[in-house]
N, C-alpha and C. Protein backbone atom coordinates (compact mmCIF):
# COMPACT_ATOMS: atom_id res chain seq x y z
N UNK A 1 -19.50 -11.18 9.50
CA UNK A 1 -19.09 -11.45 10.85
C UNK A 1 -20.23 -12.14 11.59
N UNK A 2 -19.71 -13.21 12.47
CA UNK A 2 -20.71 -13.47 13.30
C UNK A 2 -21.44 -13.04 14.35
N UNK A 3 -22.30 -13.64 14.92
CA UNK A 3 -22.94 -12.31 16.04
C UNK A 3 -22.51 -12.98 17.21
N UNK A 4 -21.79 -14.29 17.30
CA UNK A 4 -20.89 -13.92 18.79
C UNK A 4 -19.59 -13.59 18.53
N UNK A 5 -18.98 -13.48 16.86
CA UNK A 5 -17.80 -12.48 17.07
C UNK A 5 -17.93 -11.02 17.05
N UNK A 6 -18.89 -10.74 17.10
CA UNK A 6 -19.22 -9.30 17.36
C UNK A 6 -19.71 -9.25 18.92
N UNK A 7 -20.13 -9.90 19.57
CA UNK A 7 -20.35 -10.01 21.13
C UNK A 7 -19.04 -10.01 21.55
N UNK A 8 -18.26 -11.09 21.17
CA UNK A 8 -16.97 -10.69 21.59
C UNK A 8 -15.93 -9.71 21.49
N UNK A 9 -15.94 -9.49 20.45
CA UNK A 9 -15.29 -7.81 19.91
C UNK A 9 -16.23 -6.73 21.27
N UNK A 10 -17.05 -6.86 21.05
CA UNK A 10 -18.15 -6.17 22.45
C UNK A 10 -17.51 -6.18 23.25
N UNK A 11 -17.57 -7.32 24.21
CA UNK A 11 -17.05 -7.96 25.44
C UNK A 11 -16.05 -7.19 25.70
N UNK A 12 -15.38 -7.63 24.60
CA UNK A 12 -13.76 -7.47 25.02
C UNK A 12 -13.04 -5.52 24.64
N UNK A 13 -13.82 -5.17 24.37
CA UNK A 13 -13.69 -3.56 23.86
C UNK A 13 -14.34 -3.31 24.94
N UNK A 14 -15.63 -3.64 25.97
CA UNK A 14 -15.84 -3.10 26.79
C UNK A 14 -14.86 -3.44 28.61
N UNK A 15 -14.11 -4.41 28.10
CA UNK A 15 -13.09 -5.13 29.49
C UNK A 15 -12.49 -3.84 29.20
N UNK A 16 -11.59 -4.24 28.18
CA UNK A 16 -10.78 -3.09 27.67
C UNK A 16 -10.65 -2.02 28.35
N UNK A 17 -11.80 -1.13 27.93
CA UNK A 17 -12.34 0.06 28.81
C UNK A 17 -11.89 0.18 30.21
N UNK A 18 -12.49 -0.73 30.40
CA UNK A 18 -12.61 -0.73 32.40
C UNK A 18 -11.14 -1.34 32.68
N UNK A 19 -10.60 -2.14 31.97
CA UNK A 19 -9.03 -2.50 32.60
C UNK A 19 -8.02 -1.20 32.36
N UNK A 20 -8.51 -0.34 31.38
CA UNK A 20 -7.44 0.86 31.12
C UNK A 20 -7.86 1.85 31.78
N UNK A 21 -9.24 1.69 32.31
CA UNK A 21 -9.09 2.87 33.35
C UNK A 21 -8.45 2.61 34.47
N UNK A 22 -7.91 1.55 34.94
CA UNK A 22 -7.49 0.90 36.36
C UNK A 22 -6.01 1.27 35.76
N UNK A 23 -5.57 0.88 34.74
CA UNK A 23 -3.98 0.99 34.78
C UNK A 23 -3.63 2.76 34.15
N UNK A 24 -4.51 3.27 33.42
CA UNK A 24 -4.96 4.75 33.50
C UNK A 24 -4.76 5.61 35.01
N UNK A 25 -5.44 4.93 36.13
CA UNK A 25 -5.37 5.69 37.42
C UNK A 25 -4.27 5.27 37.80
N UNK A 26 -3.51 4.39 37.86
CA UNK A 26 -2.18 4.25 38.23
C UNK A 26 -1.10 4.79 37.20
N UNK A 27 -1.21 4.91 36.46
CA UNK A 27 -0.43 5.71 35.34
C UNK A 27 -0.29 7.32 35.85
N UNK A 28 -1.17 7.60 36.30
CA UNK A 28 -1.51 8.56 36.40
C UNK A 28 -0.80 9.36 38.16
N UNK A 29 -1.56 8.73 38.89
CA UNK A 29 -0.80 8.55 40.19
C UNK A 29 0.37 8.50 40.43
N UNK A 30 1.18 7.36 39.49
CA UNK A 30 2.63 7.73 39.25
C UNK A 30 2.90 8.87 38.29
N UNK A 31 2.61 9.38 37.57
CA UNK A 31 2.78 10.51 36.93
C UNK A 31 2.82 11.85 37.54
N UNK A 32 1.50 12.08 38.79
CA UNK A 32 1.39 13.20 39.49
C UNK A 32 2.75 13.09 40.62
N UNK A 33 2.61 11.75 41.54
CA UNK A 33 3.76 12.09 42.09
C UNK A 33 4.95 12.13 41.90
N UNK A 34 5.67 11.52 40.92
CA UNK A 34 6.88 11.87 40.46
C UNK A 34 6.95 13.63 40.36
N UNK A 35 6.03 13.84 39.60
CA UNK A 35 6.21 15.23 39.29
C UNK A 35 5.98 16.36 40.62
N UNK A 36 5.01 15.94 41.24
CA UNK A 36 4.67 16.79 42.25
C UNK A 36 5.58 16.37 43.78
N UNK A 37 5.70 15.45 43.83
CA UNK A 37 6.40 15.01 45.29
C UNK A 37 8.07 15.21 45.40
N UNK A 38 8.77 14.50 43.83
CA UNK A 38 9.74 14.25 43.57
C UNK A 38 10.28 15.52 42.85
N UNK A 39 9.52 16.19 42.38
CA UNK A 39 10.32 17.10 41.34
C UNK A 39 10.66 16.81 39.70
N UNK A 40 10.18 15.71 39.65
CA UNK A 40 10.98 15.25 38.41
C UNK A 40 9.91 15.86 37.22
N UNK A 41 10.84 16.25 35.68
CA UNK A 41 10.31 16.98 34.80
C UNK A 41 9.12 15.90 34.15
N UNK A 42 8.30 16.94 34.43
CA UNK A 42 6.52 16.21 33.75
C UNK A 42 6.45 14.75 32.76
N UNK A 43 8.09 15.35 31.87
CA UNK A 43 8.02 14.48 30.53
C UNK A 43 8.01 12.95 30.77
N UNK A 44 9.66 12.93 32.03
CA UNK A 44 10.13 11.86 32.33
C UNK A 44 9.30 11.15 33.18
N UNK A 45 8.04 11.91 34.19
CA UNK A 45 7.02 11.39 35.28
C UNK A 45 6.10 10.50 34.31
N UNK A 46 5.64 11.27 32.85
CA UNK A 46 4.58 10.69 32.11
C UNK A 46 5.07 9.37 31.28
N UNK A 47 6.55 8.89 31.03
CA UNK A 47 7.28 8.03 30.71
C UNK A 47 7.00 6.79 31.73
N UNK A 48 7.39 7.46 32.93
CA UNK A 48 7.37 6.25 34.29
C UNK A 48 5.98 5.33 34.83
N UNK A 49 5.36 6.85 34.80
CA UNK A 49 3.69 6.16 34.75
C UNK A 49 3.05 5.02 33.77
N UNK A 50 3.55 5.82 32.93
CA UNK A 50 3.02 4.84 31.56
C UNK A 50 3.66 3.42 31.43
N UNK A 51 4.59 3.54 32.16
CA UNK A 51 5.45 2.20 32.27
C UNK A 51 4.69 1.41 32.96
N UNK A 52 4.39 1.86 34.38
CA UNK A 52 3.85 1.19 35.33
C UNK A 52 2.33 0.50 34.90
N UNK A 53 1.35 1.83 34.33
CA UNK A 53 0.18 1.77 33.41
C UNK A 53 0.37 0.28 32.57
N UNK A 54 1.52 0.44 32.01
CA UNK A 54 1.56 -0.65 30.50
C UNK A 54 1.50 -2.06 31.24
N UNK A 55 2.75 -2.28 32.02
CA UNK A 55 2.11 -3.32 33.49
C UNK A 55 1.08 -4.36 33.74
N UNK A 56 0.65 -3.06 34.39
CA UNK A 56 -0.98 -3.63 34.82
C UNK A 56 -1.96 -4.01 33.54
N UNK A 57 -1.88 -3.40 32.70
CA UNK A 57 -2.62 -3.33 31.65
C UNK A 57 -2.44 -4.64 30.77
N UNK A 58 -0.97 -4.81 30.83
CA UNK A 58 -1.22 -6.43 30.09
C UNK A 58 -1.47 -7.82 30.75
N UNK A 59 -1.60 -7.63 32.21
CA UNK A 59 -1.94 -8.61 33.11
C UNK A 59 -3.67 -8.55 32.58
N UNK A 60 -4.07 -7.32 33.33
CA UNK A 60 -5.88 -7.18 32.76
C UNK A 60 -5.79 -7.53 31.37
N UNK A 61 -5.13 -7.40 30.26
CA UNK A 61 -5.64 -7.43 29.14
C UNK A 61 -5.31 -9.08 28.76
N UNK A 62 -4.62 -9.93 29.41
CA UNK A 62 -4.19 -11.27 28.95
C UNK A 62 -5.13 -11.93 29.79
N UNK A 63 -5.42 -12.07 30.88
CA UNK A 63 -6.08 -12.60 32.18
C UNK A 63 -7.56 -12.40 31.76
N UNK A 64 -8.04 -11.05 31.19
CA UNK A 64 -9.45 -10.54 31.93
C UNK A 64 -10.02 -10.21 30.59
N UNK A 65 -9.55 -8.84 29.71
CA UNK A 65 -10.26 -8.62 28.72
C UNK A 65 -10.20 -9.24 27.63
N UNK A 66 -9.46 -9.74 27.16
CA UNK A 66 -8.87 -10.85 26.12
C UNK A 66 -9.20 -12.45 26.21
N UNK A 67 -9.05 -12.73 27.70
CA UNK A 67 -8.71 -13.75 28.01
C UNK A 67 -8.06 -14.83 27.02
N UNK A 68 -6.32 -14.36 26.71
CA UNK A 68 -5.64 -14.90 26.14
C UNK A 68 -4.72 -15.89 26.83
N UNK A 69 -4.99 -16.48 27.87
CA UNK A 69 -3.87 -16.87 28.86
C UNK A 69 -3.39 -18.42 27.79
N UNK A 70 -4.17 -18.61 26.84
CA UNK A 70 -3.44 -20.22 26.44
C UNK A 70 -2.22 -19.81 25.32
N UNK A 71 -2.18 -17.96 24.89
CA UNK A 71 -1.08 -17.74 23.92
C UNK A 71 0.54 -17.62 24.88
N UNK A 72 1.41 -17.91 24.08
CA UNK A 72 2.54 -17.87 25.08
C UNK A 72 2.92 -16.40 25.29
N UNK A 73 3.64 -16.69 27.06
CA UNK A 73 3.61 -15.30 27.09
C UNK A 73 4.60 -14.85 27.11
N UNK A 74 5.51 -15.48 26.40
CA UNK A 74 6.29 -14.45 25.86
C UNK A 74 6.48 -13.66 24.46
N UNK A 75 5.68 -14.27 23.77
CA UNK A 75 5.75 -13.34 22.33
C UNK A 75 4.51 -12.54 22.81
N UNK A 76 3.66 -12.86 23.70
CA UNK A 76 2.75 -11.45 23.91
C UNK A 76 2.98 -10.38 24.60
N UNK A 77 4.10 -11.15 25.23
CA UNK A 77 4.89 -9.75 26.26
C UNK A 77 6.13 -9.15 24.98
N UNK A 78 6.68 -9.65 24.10
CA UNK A 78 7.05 -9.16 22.85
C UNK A 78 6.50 -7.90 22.52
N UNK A 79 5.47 -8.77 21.60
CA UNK A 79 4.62 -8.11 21.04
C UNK A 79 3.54 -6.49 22.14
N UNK A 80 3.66 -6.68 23.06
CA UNK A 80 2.93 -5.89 24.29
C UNK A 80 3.44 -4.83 24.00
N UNK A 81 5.48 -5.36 24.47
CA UNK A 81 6.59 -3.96 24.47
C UNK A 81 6.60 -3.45 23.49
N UNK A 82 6.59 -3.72 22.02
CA UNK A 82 6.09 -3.16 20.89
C UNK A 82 5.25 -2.51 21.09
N UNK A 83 4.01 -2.81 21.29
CA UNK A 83 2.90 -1.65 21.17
C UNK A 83 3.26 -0.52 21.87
N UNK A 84 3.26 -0.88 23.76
CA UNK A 84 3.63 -0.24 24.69
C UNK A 84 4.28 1.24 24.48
N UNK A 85 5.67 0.48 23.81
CA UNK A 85 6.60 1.81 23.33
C UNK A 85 6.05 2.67 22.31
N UNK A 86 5.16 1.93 21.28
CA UNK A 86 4.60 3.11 20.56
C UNK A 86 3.51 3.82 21.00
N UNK A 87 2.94 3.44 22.06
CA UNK A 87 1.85 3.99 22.65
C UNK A 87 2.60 5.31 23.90
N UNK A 88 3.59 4.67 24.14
CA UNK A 88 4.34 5.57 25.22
C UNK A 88 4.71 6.82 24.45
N UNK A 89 5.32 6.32 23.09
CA UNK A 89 5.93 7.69 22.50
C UNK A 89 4.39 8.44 21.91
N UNK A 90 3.70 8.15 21.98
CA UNK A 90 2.25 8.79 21.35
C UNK A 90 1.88 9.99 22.42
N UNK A 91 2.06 8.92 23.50
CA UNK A 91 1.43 9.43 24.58
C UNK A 91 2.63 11.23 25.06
N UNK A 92 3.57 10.65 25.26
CA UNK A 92 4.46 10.82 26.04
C UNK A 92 4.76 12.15 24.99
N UNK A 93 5.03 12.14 23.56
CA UNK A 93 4.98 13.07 22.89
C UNK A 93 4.21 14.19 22.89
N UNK A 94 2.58 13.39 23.07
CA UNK A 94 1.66 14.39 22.95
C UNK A 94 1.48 14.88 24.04
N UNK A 95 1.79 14.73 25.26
CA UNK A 95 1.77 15.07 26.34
C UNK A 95 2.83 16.82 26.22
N UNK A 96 3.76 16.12 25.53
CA UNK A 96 4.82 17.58 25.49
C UNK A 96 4.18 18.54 25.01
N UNK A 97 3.51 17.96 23.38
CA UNK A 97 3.23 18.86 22.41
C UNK A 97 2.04 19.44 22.53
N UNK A 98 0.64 18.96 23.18
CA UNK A 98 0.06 19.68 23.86
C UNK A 98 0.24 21.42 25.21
N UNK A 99 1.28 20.14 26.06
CA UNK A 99 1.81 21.30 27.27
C UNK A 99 1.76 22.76 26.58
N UNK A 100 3.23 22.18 26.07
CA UNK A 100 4.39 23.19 25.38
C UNK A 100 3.80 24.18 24.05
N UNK A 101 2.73 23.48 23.68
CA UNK A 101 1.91 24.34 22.70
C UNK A 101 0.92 25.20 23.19
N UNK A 102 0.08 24.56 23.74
CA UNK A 102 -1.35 25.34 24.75
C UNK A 102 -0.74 25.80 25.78
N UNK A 103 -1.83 26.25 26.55
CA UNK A 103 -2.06 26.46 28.04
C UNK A 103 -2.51 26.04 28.72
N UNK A 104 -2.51 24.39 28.64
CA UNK A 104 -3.34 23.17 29.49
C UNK A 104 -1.88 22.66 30.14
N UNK A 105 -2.35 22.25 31.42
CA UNK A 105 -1.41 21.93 32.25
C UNK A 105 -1.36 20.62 31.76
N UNK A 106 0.01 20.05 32.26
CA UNK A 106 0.70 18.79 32.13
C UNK A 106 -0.84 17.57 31.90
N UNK A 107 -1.59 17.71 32.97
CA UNK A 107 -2.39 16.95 33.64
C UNK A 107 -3.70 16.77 32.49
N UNK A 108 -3.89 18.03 32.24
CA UNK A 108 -5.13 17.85 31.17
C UNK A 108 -4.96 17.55 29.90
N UNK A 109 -3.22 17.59 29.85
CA UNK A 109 -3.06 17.19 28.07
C UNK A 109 -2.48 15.48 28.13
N UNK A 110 -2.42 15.31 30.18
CA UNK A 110 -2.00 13.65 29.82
C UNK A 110 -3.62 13.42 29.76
N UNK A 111 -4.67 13.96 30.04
CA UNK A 111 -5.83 13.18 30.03
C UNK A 111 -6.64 12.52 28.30
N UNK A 112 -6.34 14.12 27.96
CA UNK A 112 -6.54 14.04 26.89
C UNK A 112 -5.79 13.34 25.47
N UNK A 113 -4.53 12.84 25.71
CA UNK A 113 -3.93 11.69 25.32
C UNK A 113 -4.10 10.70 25.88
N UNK A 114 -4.71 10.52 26.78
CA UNK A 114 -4.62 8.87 27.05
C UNK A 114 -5.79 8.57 26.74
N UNK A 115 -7.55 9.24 26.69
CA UNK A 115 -8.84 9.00 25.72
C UNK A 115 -8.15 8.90 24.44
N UNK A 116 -7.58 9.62 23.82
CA UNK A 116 -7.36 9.58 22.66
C UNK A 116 -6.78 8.38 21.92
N UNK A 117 -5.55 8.31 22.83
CA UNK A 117 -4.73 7.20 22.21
C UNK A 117 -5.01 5.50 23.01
N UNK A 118 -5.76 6.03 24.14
CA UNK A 118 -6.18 4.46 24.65
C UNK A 118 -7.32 3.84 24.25
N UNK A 119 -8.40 4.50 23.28
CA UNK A 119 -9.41 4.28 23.01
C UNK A 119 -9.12 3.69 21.40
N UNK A 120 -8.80 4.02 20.85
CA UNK A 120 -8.20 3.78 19.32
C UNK A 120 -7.03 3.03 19.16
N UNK A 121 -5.84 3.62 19.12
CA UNK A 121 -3.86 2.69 19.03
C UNK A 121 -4.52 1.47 19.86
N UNK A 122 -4.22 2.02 21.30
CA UNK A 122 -4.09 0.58 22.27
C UNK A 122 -5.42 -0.36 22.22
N UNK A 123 -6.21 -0.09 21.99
CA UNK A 123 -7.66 -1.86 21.80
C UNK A 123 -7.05 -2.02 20.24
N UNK A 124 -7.11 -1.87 19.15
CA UNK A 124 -7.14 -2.21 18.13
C UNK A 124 -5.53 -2.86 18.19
N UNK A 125 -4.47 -2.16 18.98
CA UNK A 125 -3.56 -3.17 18.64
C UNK A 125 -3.42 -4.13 19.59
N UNK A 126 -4.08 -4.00 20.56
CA UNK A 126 -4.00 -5.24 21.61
C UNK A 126 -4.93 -6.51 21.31
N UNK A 127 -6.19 -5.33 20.41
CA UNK A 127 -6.87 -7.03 20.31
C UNK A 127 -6.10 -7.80 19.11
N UNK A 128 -5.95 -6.91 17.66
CA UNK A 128 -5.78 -7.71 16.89
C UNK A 128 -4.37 -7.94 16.35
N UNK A 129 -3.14 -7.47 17.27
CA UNK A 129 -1.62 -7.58 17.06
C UNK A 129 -0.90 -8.34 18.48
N UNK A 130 -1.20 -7.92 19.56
CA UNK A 130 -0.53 -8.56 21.21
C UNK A 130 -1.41 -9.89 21.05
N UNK A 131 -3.01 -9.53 21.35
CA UNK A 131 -3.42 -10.78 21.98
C UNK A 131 -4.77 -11.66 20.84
N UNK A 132 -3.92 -11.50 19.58
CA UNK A 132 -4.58 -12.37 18.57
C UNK A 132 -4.96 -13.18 19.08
C-alpha cells in the first residue's frame, strides 16, 4: 500500500468518526424523543432515528468524509440503503437483544451498538462497498 493510500484510508476513517458522531446525536435525539415524548415502543423509536441518522450520514459521508461527489448518486444511494438496512437491523436488533436480555436501559444498549457497529460494519462498508 501506498503511504498516501494509507493517509487516505486515515483521513477518511477519521471524517468518518466525526460525521457519525453528528448523525449518531441525531439518531439518537430522535430515538429519545419518540420514545420519551411520544410514547412510542423503544424498538420502533431506534428504527426512526436510525433512519434519520442514515440521512445525514450519507450526505457527510459523500460530500465530506469520502469525498465521493463525482460517483453517481444514485447507485450510492442504492448501495447506502443496502448497507443502511443492514446496519439498522444490527443495530435495531441489538438494541432489543441487549434491553431484553440485561438490565441496561434502552439508551445504553443503543450506545453500545452504535460504537460497535458504527466503528467496524458501517466505515468498512461505506468506504469500500457505497463510496468505492
Amino acid at each position: 500500500m501506498k503511504a498516501n493510500e494509507k493517509t487516505s484510508f486515515f483521513t477518511s476513517f477519521y471524517r468518518f468518526q466525526f460525521a457519525s458522531i453528528v448523525a449518531t446525536a441525531a439518531d439518537f435525539l430522535i430515538t429519545i424523543f419518540f420514545t420519551e415524548i411520544f410514547k412510542i415502543w423503544y424498538v420502533l423509536s431506534t428504527a426512526l432515528g436510525n433512519l434519520i441518522g442514515a440521512i445525514i450520514s450519507f450526505f457527510l459521508g459523500r460530500h465530506w468524509a469520502f469525498n465521493r461527489k463525482e460517483g453517481t448518486l444514485h447507485w450510492q444511494a442504492v448501495r447506502y440503503a443496502i448497507t443502511s438496512l443492514m446496519s439498522m437491523g444490527l443495530n435495531t436488533g441489538g438494541v432489543y437483544l441487549l434491553t431484553e436480555n440485561t438490565e441496561l436501559s434502552y439508551v445504553v444498549s443503543k450506545v453500545i451498538m452504535a460504537v460497535l457497529i458504527g466503528v467496524s460494519f458501517n466505515f468498512l462498508m461505506f468506504r469500500y462497498f457505497v463510496f468505492k
